[in-house]
C-alpha atoms as a PDB file:
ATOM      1  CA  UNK A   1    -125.299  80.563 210.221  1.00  0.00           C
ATOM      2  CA  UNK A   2    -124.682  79.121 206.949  1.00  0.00           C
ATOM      3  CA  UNK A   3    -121.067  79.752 205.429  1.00  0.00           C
ATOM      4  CA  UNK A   4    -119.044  78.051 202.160  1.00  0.00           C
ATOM      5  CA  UNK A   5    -117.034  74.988 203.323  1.00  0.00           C
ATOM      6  CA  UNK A   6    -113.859  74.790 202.503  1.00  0.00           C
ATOM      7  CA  UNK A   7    -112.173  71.202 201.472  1.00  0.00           C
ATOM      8  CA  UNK A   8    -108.660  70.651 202.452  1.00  0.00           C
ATOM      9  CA  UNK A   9    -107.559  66.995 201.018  1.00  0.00           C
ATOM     10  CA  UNK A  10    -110.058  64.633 202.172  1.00  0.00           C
ATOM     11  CA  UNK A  11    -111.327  66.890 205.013  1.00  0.00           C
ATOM     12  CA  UNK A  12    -114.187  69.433 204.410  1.00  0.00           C
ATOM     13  CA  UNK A  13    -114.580  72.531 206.745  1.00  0.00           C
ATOM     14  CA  UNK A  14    -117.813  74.005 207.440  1.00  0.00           C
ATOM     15  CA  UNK A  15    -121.353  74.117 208.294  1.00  0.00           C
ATOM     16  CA  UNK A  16    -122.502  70.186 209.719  1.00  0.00           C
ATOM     17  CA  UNK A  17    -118.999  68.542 208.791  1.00  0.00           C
ATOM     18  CA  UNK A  18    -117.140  67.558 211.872  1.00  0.00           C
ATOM     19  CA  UNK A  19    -115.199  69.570 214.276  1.00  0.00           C
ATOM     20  CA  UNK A  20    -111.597  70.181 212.494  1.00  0.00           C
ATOM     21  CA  UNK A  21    -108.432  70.402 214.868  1.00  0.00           C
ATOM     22  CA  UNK A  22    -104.977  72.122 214.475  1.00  0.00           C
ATOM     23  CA  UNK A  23    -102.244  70.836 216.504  1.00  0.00           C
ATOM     24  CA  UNK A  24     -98.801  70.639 216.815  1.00  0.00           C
ATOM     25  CA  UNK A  25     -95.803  72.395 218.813  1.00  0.00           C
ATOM     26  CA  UNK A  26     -95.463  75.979 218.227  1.00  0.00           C
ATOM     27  CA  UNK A  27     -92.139  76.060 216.383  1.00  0.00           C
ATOM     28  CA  UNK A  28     -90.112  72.969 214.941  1.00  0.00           C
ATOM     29  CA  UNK A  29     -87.594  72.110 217.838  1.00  0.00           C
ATOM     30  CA  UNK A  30     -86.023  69.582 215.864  1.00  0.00           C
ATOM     31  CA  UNK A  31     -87.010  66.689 213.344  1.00  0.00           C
ATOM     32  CA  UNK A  32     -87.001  64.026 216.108  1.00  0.00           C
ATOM     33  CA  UNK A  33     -89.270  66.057 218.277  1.00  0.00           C
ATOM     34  CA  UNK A  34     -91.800  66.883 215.496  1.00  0.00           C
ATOM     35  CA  UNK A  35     -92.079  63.555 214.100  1.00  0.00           C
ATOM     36  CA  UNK A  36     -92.763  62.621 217.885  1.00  0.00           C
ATOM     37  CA  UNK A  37     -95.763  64.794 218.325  1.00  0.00           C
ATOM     38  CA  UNK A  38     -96.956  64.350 214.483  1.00  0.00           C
ATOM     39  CA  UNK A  39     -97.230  60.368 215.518  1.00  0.00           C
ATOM     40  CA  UNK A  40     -99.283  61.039 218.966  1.00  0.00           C
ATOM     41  CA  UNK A  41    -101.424  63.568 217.618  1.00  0.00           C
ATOM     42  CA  UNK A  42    -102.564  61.050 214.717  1.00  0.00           C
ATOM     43  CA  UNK A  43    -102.935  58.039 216.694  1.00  0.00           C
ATOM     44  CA  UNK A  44    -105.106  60.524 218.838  1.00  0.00           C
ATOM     45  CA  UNK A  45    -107.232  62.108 215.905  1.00  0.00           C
ATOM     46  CA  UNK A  46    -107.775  58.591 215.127  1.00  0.00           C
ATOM     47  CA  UNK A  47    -109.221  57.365 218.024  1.00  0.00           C
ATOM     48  CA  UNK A  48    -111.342  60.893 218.466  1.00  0.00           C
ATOM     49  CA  UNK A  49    -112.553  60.172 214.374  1.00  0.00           C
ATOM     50  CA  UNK A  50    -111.548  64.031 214.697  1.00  0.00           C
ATOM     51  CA  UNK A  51    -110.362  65.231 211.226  1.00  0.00           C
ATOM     52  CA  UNK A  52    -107.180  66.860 211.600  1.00  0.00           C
ATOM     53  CA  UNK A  53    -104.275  68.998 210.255  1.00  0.00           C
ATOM     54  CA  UNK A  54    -100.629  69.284 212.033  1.00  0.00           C
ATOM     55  CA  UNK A  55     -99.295  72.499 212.528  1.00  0.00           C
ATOM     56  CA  UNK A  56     -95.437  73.502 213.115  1.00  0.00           C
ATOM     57  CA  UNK A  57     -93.846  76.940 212.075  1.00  0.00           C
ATOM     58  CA  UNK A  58     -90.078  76.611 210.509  1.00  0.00           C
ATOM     59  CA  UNK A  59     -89.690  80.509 211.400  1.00  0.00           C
ATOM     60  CA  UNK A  60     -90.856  82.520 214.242  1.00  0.00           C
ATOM     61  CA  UNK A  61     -89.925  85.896 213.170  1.00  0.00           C
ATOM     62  CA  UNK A  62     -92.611  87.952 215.810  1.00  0.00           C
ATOM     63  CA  UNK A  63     -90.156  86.767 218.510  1.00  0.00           C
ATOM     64  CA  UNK A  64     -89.966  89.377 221.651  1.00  0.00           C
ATOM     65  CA  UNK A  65     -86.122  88.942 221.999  1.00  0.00           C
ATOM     66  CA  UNK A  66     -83.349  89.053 219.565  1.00  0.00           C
ATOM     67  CA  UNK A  67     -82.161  85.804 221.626  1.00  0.00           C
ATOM     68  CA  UNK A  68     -85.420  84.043 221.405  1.00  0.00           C
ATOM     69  CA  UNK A  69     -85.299  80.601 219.673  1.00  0.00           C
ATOM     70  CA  UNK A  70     -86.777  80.857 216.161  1.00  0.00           C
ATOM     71  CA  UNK A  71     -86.725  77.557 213.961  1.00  0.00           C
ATOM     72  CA  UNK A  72     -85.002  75.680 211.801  1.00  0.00           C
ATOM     73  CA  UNK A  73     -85.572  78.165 208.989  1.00  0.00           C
ATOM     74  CA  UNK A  74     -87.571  77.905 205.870  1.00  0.00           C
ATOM     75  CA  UNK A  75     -85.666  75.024 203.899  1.00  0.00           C
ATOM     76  CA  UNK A  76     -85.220  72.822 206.869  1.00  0.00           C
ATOM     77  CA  UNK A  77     -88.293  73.409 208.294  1.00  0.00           C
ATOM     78  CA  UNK A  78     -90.308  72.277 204.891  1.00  0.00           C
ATOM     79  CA  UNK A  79     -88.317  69.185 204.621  1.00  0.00           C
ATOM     80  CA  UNK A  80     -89.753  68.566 207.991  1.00  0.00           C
ATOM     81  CA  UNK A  81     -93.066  69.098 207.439  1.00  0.00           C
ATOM     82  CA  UNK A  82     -93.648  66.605 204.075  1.00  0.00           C
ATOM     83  CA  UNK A  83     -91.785  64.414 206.361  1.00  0.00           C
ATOM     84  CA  UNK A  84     -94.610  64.853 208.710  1.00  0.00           C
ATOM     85  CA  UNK A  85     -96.737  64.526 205.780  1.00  0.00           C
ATOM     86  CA  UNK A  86     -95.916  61.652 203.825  1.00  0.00           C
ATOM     87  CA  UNK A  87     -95.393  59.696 207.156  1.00  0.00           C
ATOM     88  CA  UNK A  88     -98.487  60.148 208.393  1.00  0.00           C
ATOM     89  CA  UNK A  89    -100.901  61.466 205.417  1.00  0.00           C
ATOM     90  CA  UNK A  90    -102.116  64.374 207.067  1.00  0.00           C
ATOM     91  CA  UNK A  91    -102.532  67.692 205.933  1.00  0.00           C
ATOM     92  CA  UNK A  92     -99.759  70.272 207.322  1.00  0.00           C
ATOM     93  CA  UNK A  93    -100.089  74.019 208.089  1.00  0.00           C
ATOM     94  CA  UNK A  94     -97.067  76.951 208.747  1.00  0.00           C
ATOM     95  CA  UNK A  95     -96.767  80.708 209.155  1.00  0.00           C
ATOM     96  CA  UNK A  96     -95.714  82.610 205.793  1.00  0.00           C
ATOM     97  CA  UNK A  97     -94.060  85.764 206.925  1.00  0.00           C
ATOM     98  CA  UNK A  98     -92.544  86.993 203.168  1.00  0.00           C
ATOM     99  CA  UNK A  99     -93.545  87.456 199.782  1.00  0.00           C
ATOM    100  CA  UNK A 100     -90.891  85.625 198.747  1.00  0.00           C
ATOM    101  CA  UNK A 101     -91.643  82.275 201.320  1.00  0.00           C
ATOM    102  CA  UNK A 102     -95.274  81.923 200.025  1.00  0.00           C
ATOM    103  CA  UNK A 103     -94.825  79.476 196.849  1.00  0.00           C
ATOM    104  CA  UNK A 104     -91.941  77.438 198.788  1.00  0.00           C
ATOM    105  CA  UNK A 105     -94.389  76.293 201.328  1.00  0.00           C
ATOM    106  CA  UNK A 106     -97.347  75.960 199.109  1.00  0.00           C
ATOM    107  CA  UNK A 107     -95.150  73.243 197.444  1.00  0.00           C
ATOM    108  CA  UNK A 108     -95.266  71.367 200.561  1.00  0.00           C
ATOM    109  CA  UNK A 109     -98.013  72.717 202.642  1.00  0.00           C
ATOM    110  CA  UNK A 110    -102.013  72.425 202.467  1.00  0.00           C
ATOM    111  CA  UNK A 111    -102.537  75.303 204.078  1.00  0.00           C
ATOM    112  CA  UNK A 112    -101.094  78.624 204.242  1.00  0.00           C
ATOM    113  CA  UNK A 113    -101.369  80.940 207.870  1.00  0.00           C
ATOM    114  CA  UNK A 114    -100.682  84.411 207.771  1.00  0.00           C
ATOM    115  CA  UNK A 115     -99.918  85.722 211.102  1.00  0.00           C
ATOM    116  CA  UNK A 116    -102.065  87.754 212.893  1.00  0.00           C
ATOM    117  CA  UNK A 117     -99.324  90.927 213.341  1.00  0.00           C
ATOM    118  CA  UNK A 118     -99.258  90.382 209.277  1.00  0.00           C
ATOM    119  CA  UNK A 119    -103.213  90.249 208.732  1.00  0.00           C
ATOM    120  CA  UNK A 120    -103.460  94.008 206.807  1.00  0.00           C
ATOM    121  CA  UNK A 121    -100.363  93.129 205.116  1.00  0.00           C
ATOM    122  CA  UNK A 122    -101.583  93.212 201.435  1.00  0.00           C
ATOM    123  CA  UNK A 123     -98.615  91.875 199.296  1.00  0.00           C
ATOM    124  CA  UNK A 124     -98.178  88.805 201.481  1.00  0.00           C
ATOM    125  CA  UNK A 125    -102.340  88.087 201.420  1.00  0.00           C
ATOM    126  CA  UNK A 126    -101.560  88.361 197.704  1.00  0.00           C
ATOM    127  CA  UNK A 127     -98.769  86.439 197.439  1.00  0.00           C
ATOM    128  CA  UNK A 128    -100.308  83.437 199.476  1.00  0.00           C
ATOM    129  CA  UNK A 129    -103.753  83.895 197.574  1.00  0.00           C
ATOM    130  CA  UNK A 130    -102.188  83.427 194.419  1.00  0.00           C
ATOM    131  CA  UNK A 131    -100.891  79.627 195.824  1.00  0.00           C
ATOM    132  CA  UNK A 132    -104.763  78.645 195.162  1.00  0.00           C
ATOM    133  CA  UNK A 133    -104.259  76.755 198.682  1.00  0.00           C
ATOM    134  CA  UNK A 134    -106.444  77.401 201.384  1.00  0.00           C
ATOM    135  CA  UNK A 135    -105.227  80.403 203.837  1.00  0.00           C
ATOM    136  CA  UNK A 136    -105.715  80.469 207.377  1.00  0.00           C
ATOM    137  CA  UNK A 137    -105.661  84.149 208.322  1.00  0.00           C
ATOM    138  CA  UNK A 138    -105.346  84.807 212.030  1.00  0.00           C
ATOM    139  CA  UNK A 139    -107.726  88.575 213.204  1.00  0.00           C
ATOM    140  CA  UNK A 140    -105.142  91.076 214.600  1.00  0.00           C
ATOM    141  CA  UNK A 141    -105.043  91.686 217.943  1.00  0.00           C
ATOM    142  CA  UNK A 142    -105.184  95.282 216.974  1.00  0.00           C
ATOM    143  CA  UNK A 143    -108.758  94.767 214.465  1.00  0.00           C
ATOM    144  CA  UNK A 144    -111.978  94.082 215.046  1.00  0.00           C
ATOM    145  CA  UNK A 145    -113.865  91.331 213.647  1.00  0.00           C
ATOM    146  CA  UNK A 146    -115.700  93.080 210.808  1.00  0.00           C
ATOM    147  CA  UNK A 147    -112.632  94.560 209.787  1.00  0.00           C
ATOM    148  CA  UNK A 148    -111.543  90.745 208.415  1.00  0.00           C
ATOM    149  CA  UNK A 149    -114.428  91.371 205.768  1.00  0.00           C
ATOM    150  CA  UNK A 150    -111.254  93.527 203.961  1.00  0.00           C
ATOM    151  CA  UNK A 151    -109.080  90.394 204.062  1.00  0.00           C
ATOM    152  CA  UNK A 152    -111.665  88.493 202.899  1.00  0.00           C
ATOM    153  CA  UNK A 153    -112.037  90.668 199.635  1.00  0.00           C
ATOM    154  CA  UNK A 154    -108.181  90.784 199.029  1.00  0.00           C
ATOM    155  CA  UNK A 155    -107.961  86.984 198.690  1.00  0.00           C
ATOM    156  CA  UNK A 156    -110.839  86.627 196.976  1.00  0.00           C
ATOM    157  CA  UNK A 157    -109.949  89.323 194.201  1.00  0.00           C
ATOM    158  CA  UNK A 158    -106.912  86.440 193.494  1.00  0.00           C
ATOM    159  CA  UNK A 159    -109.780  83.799 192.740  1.00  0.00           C
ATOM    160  CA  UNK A 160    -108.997  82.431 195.565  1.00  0.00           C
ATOM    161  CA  UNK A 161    -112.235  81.053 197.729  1.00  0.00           C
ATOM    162  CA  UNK A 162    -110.434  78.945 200.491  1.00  0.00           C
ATOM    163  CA  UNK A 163    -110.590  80.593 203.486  1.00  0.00           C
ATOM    164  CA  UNK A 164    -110.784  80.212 207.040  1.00  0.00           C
ATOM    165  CA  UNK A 165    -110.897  83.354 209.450  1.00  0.00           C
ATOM    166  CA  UNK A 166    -109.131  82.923 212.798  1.00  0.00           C
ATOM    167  CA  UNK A 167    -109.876  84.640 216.227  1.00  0.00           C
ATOM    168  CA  UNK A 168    -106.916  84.714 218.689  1.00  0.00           C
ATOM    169  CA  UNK A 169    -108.420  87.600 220.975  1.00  0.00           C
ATOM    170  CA  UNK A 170    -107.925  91.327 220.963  1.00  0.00           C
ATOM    171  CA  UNK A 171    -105.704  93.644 223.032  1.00  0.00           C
ATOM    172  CA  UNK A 172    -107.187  94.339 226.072  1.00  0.00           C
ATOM    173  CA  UNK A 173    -105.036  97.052 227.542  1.00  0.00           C
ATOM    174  CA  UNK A 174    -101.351  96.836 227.832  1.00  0.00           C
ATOM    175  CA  UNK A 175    -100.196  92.883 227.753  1.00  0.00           C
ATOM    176  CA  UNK A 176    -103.315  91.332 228.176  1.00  0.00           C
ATOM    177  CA  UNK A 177    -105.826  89.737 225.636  1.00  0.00           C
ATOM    178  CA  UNK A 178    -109.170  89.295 225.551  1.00  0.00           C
ATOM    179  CA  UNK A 179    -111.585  87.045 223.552  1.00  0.00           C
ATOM    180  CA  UNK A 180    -115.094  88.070 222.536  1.00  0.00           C
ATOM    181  CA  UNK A 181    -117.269  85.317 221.729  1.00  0.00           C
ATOM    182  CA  UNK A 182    -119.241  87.654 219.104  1.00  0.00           C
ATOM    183  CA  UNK A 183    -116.306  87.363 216.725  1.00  0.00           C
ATOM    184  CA  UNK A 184    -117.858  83.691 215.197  1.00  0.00           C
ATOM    185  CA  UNK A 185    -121.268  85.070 214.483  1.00  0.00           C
ATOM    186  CA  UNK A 186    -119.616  88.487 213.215  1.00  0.00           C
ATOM    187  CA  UNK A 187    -117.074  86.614 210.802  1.00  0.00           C
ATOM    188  CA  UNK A 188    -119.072  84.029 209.523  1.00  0.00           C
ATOM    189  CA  UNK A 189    -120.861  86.736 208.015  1.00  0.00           C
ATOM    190  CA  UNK A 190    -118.603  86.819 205.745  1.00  0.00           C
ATOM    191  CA  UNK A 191    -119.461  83.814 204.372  1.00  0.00           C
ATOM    192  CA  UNK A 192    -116.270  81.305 205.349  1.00  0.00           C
ATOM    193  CA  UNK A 193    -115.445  78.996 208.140  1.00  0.00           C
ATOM    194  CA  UNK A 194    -113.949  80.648 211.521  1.00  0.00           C
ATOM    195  CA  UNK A 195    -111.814  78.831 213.819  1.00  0.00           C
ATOM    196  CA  UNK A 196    -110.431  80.204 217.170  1.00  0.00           C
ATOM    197  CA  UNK A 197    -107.056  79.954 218.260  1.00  0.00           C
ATOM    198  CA  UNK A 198    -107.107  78.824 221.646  1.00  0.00           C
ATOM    199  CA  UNK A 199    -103.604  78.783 222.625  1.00  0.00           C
ATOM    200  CA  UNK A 200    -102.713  82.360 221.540  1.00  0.00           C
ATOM    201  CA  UNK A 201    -105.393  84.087 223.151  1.00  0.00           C
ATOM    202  CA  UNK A 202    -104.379  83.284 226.824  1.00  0.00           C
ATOM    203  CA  UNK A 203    -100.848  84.960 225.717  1.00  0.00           C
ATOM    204  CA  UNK A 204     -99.756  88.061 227.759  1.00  0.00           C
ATOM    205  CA  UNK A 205     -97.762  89.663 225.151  1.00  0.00           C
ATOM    206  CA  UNK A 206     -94.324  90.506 226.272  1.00  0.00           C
ATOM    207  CA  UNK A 207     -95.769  90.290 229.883  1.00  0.00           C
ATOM    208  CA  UNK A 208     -92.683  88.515 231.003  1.00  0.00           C
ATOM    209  CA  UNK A 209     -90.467  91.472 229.621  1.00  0.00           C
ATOM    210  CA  UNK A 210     -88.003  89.402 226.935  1.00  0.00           C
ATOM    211  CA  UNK A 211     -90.992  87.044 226.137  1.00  0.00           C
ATOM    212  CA  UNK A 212     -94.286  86.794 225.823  1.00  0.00           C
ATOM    213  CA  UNK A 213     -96.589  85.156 228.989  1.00  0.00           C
ATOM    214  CA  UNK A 214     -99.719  83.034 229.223  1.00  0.00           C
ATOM    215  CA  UNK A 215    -102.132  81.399 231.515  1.00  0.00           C
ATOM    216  CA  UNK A 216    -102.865  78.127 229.858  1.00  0.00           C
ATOM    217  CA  UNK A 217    -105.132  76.676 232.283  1.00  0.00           C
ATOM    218  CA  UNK A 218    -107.558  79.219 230.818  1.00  0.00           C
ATOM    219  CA  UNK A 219    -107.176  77.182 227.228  1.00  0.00           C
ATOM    220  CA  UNK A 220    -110.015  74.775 227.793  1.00  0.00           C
ATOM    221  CA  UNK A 221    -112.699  77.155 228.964  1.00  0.00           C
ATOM    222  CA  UNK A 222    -112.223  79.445 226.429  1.00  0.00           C
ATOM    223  CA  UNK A 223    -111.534  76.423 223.948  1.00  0.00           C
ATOM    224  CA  UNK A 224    -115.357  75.218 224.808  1.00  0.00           C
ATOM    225  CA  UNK A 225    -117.045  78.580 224.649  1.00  0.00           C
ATOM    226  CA  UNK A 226    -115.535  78.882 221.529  1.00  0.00           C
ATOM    227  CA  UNK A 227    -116.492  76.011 219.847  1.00  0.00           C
ATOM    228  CA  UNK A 228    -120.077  76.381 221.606  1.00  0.00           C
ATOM    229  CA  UNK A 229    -120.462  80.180 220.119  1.00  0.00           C
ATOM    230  CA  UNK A 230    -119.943  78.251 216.368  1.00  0.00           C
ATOM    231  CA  UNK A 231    -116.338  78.196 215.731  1.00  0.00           C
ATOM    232  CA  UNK A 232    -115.720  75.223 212.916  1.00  0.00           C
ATOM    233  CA  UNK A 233    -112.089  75.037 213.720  1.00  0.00           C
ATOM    234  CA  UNK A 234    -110.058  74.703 217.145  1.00  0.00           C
ATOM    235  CA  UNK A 235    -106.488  75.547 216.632  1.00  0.00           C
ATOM    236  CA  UNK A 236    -104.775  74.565 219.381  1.00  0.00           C
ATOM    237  CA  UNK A 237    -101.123  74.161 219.700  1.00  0.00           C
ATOM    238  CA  UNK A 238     -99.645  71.639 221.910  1.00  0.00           C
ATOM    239  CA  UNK A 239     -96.743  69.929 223.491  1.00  0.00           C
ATOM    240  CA  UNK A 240     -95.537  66.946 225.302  1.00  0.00           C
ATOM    241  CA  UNK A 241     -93.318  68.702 227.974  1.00  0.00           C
ATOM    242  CA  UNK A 242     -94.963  72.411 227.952  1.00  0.00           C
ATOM    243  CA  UNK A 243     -92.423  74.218 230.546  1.00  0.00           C
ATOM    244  CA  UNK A 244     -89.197  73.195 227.743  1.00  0.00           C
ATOM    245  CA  UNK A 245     -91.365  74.030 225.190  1.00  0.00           C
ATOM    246  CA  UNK A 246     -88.919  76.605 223.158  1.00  0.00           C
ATOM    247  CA  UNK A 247     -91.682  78.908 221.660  1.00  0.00           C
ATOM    248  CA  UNK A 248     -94.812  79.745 223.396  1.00  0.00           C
ATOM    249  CA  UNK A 249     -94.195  77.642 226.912  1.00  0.00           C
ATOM    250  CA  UNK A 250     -96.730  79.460 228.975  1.00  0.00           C
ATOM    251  CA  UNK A 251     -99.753  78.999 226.865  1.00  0.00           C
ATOM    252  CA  UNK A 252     -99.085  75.755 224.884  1.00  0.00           C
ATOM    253  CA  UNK A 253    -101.576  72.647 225.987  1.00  0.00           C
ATOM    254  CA  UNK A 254    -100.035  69.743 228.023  1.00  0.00           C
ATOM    255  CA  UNK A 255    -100.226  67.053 224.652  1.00  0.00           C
ATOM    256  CA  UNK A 256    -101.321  64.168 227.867  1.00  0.00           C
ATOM    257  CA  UNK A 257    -104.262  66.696 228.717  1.00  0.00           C
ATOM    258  CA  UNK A 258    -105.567  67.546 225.341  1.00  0.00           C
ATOM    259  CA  UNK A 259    -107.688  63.925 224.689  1.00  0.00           C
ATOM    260  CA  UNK A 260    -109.568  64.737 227.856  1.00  0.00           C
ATOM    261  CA  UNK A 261    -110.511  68.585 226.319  1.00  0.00           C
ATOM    262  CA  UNK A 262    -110.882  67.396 223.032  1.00  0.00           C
ATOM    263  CA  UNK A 263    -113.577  64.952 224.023  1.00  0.00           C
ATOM    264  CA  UNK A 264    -115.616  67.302 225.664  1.00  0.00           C
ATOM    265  CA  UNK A 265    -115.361  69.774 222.676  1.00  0.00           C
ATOM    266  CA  UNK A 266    -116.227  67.457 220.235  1.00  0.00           C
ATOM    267  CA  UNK A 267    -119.733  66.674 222.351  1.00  0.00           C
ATOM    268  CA  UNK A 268    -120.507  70.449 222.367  1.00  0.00           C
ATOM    269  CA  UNK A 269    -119.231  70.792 218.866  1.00  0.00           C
ATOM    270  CA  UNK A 270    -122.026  68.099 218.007  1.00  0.00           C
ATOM    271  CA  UNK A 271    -124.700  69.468 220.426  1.00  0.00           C
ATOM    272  CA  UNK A 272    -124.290  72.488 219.184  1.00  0.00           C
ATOM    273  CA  UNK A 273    -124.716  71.372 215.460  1.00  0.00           C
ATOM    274  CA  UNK A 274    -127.819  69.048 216.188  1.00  0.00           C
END
């Protein structure tokens, strides 16, 4: 099915163009740490010739616990990320949870995510429209695919054309998630690129009480059915030492695993678009 592409820097999304990847740790641990996995996930993307975009959130404010580690906060974590940026020259993506965040990180940031919990939220779709810089807008749990066609129309009313819809699963009962592979063909009606967000799918939300639990070793299944029902995007977070990881430790990818996977979802990613 034939959508718009979408060009982010040097990198077009879309239709025959290559498979695009989003990586990076969940939440900025620290600048060392992030520069760390910026520099392996290049030198990976490079050997793959996989185009790619680093993702790390500065804030993450859907934390289960009150004592749950949330980032560096908005200042720090920018400074970060065009750190990350101008180190590397790679595009860089983070979560805008407030009106008031959404020009700060378009300053630094090439693309724009609004969470999925936040995905009906009109005033921040608005606010992070208006940027002009492409928004990555995770489905809700809680919606179902052709309900995104309303998200779609808010951005666009801000002449605003860039925009890639993500899956990350629906609830399935009471902490448990589910991903239905219909979502692609059902959102690319729409007219934009989908991607599917592998790592926050296999979440059990607050199934470990005080935070939220995963089965990771269900990533790269789900990760190559994706990609083989038409997603254009995989966004897959990752991280060198996954059990310290301080956001997210139960379903983030192993960073020493995810060559292997992203070798064989490249080859269906090309099958499929032969």
């Amino acid at each position: 099915m034939k959508t718009k592409t979408v060009t982010i820097k040097n990198i077009t999304v879309g239709n025959e163009n290559p498979l695009l990847i989003i990586s990076g740790p969940c939440v900025i641990e620290s600048e060392e740490h992030t520069m760390q996995c910026a520099a392996a996930l290049s030198a990976m993307m490079k050997r793959l010739k996989l185009p790619f975009i680093f993702k790390a959130s500065f804030d993450k404010a859907n934390r289960s616990s009150k004592d749950s580690f949330r980032g560096p906060g908005l200042e720090e974590g920018l400074r970060i990320l065009e750190k990350v940026k101008n180190a590397f020259g790679m595009p860089v993506l983070t979560d805008v949870h407030e009106i008031c965040q959404a020009d700060a990180v378009a300053e630094v940031c090439d693309v724009l995510q609004i969470p999925a919990f936040l995905s009906r939220q009109t005033d921040l779709i608005f606010a992070c429209a208006q940027t002009g810089k492409t928004i990555h807008v995770k489905k809700g749990q809680f919606m179902a695919p052709w309900d995104m066609g309303n998200v779609v129309n808010k951005i666009v009313s801000c002449d605003n054309q860039n925009i890639i819809l993500c899956d990350r699963g629906a609830c399935f009962g009471y902490n448990n998630l589910v991903s239905d592979m219909r979502a692609f063909a059902i959102m690319k009606r729409f007219g934009y690129p989908v991607s599917y967000d592998a790592s926050h799918s296999v979440q059990l939300p607050s199934g470990k009480g005080d935070s939220t639990g995963g089965d990771r070793e269900m990533i790269p299944y789900l990760s190559k059915a994706a990609v083989a029902a038409g997603a254009d995007v995989l966004f897959i977070e990752s991280h060198p030492t996954p059990e310290t990881a301080k956001s997210d430790a139960p379903s983030i990818y192993p960073l020493g695993q995810l060559e292997a996977l992203l070798v064989k979802v490249k080859a269906i990613h090309e099958l499929v678009r032969s």
